[in-house]
PDB file of N, CA and C in Angstrom:
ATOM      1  N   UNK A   1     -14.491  25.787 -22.054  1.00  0.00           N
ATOM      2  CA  UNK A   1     -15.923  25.691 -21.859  1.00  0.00           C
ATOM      3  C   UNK A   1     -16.196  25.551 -20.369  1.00  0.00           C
ATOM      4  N   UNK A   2     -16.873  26.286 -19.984  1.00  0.00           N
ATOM      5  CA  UNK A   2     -17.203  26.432 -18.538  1.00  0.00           C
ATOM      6  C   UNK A   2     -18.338  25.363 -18.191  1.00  0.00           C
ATOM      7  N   UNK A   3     -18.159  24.976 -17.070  1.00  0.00           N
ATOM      8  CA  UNK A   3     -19.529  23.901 -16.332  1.00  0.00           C
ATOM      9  C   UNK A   3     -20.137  24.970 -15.294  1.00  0.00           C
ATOM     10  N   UNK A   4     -21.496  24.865 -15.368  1.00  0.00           N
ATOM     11  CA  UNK A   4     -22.445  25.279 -14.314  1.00  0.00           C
ATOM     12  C   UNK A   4     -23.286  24.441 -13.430  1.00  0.00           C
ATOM     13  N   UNK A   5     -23.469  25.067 -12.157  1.00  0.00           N
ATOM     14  CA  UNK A   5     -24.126  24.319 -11.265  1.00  0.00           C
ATOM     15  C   UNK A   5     -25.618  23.983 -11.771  1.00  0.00           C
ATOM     16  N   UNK A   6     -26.093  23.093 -11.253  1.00  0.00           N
ATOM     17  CA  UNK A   6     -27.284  22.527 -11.864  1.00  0.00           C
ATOM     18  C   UNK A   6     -28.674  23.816 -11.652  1.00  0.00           C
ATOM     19  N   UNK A   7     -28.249  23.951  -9.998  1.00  0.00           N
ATOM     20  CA  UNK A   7     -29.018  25.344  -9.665  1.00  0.00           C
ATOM     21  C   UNK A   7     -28.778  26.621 -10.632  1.00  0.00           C
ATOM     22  N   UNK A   8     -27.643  26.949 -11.194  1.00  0.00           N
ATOM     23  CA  UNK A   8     -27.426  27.704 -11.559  1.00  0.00           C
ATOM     24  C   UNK A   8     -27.337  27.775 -13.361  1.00  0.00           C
ATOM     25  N   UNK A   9     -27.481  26.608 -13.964  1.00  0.00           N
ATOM     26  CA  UNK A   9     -28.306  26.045 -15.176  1.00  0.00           C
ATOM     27  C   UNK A   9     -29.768  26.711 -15.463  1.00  0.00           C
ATOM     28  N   UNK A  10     -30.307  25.837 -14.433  1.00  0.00           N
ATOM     29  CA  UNK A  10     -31.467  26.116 -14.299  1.00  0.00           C
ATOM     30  C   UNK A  10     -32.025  27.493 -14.326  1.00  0.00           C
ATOM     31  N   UNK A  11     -31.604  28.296 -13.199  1.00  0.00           N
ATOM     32  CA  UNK A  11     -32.069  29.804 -13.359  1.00  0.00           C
ATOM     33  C   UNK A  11     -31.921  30.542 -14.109  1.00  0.00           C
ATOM     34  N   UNK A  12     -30.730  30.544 -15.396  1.00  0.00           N
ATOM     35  CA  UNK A  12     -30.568  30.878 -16.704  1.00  0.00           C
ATOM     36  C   UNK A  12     -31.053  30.928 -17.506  1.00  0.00           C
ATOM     37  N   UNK A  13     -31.412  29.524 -17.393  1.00  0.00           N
ATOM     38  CA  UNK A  13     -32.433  28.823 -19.087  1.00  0.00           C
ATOM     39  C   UNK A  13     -33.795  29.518 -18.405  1.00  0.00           C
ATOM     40  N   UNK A  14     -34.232  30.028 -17.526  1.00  0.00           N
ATOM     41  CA  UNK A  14     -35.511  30.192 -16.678  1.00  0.00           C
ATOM     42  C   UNK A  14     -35.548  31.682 -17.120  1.00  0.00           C
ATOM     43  N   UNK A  15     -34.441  32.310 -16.598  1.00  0.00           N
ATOM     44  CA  UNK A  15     -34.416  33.916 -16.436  1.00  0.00           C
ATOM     45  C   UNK A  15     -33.877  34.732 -17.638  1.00  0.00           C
ATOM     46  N   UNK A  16     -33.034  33.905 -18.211  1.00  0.00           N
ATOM     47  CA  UNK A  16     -32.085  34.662 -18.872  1.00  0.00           C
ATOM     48  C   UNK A  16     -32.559  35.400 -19.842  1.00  0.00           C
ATOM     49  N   UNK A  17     -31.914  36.661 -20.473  1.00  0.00           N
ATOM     50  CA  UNK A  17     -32.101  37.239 -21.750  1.00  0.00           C
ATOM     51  C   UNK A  17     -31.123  36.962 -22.458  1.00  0.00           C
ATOM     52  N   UNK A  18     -31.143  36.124 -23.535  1.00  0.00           N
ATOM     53  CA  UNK A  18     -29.982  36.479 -25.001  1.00  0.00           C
ATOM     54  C   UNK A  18     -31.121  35.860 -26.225  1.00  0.00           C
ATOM     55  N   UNK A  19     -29.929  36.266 -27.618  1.00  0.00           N
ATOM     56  CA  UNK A  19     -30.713  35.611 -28.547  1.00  0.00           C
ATOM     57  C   UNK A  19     -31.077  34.167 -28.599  1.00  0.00           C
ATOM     58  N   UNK A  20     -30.250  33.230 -28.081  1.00  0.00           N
ATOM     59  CA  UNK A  20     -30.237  31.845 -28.441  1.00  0.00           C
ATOM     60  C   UNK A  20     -31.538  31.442 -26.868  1.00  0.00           C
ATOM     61  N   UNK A  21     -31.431  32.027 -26.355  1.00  0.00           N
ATOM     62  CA  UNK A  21     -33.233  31.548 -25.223  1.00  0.00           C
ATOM     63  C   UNK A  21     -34.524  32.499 -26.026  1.00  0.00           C
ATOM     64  N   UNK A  22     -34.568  33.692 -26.262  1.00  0.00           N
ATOM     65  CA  UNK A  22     -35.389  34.323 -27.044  1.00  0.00           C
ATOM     66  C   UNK A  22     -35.850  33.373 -28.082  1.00  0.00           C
ATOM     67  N   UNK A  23     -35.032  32.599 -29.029  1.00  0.00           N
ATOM     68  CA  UNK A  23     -35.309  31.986 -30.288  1.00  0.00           C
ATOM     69  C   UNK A  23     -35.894  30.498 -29.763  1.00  0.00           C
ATOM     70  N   UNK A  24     -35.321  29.792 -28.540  1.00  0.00           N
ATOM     71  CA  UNK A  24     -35.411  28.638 -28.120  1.00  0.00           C
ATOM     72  C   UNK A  24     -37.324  28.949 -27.495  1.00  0.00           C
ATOM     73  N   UNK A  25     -37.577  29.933 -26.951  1.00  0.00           N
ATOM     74  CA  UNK A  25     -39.241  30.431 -26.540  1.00  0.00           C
ATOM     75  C   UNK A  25     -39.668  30.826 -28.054  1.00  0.00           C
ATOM     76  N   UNK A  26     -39.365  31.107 -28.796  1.00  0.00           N
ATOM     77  CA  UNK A  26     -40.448  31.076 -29.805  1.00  0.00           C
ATOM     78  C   UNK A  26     -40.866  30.151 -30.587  1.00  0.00           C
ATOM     79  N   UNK A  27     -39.536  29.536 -31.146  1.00  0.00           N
ATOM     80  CA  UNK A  27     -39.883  27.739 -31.146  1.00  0.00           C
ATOM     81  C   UNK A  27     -40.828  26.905 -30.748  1.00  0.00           C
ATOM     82  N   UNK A  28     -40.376  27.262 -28.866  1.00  0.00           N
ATOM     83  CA  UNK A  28     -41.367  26.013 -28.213  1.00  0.00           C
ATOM     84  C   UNK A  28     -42.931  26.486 -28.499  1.00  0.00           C
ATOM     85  N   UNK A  29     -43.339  28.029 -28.366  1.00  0.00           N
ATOM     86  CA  UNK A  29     -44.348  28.935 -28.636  1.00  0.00           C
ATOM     87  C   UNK A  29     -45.218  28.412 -29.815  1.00  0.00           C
ATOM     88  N   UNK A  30     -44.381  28.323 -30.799  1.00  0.00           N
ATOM     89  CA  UNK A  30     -44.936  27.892 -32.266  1.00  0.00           C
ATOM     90  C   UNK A  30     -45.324  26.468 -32.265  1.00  0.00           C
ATOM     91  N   UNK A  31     -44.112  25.660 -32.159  1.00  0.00           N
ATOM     92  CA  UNK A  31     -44.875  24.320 -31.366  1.00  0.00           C
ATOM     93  C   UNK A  31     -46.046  24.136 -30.797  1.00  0.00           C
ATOM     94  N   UNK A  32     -46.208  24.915 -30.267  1.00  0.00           N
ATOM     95  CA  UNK A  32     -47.462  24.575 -28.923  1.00  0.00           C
ATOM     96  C   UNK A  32     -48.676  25.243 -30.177  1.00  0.00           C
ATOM     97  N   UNK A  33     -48.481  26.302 -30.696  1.00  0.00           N
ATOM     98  CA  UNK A  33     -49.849  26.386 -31.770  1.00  0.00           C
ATOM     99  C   UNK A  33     -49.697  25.491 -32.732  1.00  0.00           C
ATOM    100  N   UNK A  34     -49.101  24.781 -33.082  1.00  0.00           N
ATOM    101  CA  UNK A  34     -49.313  24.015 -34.369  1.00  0.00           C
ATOM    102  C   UNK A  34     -49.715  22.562 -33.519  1.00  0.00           C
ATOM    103  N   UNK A  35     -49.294  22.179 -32.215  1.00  0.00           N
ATOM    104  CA  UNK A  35     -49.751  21.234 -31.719  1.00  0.00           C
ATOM    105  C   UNK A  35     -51.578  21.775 -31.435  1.00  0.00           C
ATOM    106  N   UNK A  36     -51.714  22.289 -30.781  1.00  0.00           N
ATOM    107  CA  UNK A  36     -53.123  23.003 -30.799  1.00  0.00           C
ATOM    108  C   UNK A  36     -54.066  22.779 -31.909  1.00  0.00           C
ATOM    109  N   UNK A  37     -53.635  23.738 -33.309  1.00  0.00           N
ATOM    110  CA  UNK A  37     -54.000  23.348 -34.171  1.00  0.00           C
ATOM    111  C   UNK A  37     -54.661  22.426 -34.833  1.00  0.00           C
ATOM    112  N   UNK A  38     -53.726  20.948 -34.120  1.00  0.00           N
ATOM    113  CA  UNK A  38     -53.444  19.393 -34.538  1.00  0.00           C
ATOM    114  C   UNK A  38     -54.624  18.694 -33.971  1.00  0.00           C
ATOM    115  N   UNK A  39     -54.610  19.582 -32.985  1.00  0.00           N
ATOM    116  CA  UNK A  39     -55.499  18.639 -31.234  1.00  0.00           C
ATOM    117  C   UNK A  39     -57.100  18.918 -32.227  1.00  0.00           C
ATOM    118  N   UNK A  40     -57.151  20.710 -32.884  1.00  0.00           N
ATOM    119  CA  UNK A  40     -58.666  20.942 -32.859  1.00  0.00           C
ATOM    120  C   UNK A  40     -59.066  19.803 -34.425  1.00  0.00           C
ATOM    121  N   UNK A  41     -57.880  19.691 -35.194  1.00  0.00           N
ATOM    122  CA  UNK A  41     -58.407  19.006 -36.462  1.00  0.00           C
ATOM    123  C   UNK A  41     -58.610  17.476 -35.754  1.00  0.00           C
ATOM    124  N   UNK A  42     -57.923  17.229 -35.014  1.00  0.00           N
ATOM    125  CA  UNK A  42     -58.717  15.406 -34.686  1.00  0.00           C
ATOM    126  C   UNK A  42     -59.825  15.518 -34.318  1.00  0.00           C
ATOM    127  N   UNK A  43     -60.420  16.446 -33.500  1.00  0.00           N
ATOM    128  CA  UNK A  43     -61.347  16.563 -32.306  1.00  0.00           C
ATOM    129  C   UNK A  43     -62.470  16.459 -33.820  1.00  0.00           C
ATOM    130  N   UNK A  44     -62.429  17.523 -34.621  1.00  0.00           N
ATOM    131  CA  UNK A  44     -63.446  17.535 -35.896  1.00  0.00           C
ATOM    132  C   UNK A  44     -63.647  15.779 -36.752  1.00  0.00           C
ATOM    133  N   UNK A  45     -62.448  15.233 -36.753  1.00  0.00           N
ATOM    134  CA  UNK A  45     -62.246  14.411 -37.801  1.00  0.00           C
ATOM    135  C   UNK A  45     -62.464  12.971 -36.860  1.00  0.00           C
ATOM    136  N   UNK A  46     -62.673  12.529 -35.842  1.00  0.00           N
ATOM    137  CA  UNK A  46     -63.066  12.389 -34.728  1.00  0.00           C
ATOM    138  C   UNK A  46     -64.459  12.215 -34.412  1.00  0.00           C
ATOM    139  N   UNK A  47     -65.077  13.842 -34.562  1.00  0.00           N
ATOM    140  CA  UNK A  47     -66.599  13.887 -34.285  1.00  0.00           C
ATOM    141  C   UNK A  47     -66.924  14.308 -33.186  1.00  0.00           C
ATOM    142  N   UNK A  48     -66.371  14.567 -32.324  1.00  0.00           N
ATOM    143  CA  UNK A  48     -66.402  15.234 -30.888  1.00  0.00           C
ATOM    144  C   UNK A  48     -66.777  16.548 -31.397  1.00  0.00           C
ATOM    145  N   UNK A  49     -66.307  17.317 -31.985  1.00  0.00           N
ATOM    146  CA  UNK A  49     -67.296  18.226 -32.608  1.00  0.00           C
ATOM    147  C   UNK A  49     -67.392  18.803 -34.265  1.00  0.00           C
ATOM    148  N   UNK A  50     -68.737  19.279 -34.401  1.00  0.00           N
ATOM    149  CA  UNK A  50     -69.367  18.475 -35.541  1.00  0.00           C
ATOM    150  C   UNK A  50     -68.817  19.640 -36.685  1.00  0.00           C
ATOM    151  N   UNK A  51     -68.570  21.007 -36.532  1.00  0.00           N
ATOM    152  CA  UNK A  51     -68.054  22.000 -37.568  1.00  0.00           C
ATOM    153  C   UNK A  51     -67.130  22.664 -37.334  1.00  0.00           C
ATOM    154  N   UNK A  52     -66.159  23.153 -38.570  1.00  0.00           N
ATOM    155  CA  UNK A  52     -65.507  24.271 -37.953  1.00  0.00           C
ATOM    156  C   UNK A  52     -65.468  25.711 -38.591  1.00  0.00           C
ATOM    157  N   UNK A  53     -65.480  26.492 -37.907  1.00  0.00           N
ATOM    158  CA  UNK A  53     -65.908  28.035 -38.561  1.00  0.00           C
ATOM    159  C   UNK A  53     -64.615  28.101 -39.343  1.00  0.00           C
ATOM    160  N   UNK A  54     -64.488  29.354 -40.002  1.00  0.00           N
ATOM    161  CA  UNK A  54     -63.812  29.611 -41.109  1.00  0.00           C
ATOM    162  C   UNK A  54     -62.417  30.228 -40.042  1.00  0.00           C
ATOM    163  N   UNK A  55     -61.276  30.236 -40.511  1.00  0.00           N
ATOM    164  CA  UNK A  55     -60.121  30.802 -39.765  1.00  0.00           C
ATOM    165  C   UNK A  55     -60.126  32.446 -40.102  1.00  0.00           C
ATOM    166  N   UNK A  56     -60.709  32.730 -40.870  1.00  0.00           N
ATOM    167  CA  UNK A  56     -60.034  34.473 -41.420  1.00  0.00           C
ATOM    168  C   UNK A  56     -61.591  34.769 -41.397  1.00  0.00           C
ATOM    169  N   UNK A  57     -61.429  36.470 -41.373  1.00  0.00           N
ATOM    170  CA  UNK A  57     -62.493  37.298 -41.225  1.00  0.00           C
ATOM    171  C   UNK A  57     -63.107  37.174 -42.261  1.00  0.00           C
ATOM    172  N   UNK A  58     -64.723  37.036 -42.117  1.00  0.00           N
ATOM    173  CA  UNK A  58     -65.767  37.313 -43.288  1.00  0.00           C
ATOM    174  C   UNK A  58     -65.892  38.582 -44.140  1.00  0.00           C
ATOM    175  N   UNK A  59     -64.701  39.295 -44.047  1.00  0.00           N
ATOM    176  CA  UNK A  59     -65.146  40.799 -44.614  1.00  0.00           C
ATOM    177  C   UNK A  59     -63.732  40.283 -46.177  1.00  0.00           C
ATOM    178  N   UNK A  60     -62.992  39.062 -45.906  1.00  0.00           N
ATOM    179  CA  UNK A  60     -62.191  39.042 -46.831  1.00  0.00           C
ATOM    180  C   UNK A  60     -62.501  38.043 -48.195  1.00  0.00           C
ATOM    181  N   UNK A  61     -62.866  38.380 -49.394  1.00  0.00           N
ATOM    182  CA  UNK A  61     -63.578  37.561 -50.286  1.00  0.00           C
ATOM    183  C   UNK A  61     -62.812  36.208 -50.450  1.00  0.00           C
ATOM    184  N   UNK A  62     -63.164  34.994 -49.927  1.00  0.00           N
ATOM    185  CA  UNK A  62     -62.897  33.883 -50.292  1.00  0.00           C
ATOM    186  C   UNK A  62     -63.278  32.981 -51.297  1.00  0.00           C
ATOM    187  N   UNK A  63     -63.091  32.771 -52.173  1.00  0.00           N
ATOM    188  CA  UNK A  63     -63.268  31.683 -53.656  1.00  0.00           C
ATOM    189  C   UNK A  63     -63.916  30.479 -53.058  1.00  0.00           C
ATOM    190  N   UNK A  64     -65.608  30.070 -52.951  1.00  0.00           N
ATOM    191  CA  UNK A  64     -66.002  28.880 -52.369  1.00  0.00           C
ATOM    192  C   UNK A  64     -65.127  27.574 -53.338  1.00  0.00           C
ATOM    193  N   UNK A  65     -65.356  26.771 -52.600  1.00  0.00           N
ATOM    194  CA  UNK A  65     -64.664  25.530 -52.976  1.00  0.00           C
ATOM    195  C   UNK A  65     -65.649  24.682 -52.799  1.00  0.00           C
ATOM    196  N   UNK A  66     -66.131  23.620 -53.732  1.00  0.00           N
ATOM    197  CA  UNK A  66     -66.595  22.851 -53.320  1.00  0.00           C
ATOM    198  C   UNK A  66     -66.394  21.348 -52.279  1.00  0.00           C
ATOM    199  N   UNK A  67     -67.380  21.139 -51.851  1.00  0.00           N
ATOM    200  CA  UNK A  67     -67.197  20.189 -50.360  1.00  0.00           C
ATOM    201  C   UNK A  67     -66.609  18.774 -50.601  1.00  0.00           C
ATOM    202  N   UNK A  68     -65.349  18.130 -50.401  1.00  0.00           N
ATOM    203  CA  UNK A  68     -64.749  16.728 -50.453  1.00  0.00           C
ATOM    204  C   UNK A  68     -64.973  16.288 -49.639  1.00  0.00           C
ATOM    205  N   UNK A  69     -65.239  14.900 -50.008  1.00  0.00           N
ATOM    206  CA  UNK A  69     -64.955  13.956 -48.928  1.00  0.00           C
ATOM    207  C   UNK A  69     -64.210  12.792 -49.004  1.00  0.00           C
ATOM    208  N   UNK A  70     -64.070  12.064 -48.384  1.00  0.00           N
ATOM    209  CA  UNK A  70     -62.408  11.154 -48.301  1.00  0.00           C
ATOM    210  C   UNK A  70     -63.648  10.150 -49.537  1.00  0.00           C
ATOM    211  N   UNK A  71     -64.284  10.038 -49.634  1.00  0.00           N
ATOM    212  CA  UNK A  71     -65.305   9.029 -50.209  1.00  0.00           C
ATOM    213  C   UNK A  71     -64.940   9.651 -51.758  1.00  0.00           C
ATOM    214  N   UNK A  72     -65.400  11.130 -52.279  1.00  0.00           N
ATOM    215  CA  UNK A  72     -65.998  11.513 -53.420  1.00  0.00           C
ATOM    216  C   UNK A  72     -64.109  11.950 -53.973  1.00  0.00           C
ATOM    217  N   UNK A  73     -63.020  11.740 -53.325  1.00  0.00           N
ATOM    218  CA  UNK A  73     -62.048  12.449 -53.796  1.00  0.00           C
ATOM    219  C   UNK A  73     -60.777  11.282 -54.344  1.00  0.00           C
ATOM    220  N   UNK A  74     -61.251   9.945 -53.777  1.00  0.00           N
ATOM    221  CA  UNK A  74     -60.344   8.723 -53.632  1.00  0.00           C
ATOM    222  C   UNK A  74     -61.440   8.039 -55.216  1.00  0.00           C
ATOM    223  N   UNK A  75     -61.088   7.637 -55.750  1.00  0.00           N
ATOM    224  CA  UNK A  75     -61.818   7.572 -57.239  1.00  0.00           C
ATOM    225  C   UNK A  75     -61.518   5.439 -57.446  1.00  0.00           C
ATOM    226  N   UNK A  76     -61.004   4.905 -56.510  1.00  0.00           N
ATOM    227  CA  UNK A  76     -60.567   3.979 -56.630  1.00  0.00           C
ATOM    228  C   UNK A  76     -61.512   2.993 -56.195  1.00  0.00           C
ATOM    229  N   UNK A  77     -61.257   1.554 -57.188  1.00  0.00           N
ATOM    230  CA  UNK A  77     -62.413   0.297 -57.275  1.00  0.00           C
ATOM    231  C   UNK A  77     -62.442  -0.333 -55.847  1.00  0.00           C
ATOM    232  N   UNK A  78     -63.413  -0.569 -55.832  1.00  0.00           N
ATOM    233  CA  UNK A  78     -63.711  -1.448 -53.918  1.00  0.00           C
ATOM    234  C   UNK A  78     -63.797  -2.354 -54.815  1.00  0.00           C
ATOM    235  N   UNK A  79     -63.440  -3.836 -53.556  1.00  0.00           N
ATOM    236  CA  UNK A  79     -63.569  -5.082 -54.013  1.00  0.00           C
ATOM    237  C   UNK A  79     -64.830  -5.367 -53.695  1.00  0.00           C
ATOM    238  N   UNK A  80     -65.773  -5.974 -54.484  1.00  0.00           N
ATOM    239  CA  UNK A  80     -66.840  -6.592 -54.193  1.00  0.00           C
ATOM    240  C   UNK A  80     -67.162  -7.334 -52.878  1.00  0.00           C
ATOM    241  N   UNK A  81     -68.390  -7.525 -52.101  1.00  0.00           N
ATOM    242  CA  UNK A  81     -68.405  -7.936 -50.895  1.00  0.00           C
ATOM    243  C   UNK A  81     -68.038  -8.925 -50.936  1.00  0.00           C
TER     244      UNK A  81
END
């Protein structure tokens, strides 16, 4: 097993082409949208902002669902004040 210079580490993992850096950038890639993702559902759930549009095009028939809320979906007894 060979050792590399730190300089020369570096410019690899930076520059390089093979499969195992190709796969290691799509990873981090996907990461970063599902973190994204994460960031816009707090921001809603939160209240910073107040709706969110639909993810897929309006030309594709979607089955409405009716509207939950953490209130109408949790069916369980509160203790009296």
């Amino acid at each position: 097993m060979s050792t590399l210079a730190p300089a020369e580490l570096s410019r690899q993992l930076r520059l390089g082409q093979n499969a195992d850096l190709t796969r290691r950038r799509w990873i981090i890639g996907l990461s970063l949208v599902t973190v994204a993702a994460g960031q816009i559902v707090t921001l809603y759930q939160t209240g910073v902002i107040s709706r969110l549009t639909h993810p897929w095009p309006s030309s594709i028939p979607i089955k409405s669902m009716p509207q939950t809320t953490a209130t109408s979906a949790c069916k369980c007894p509160t203790p009296p004040p």
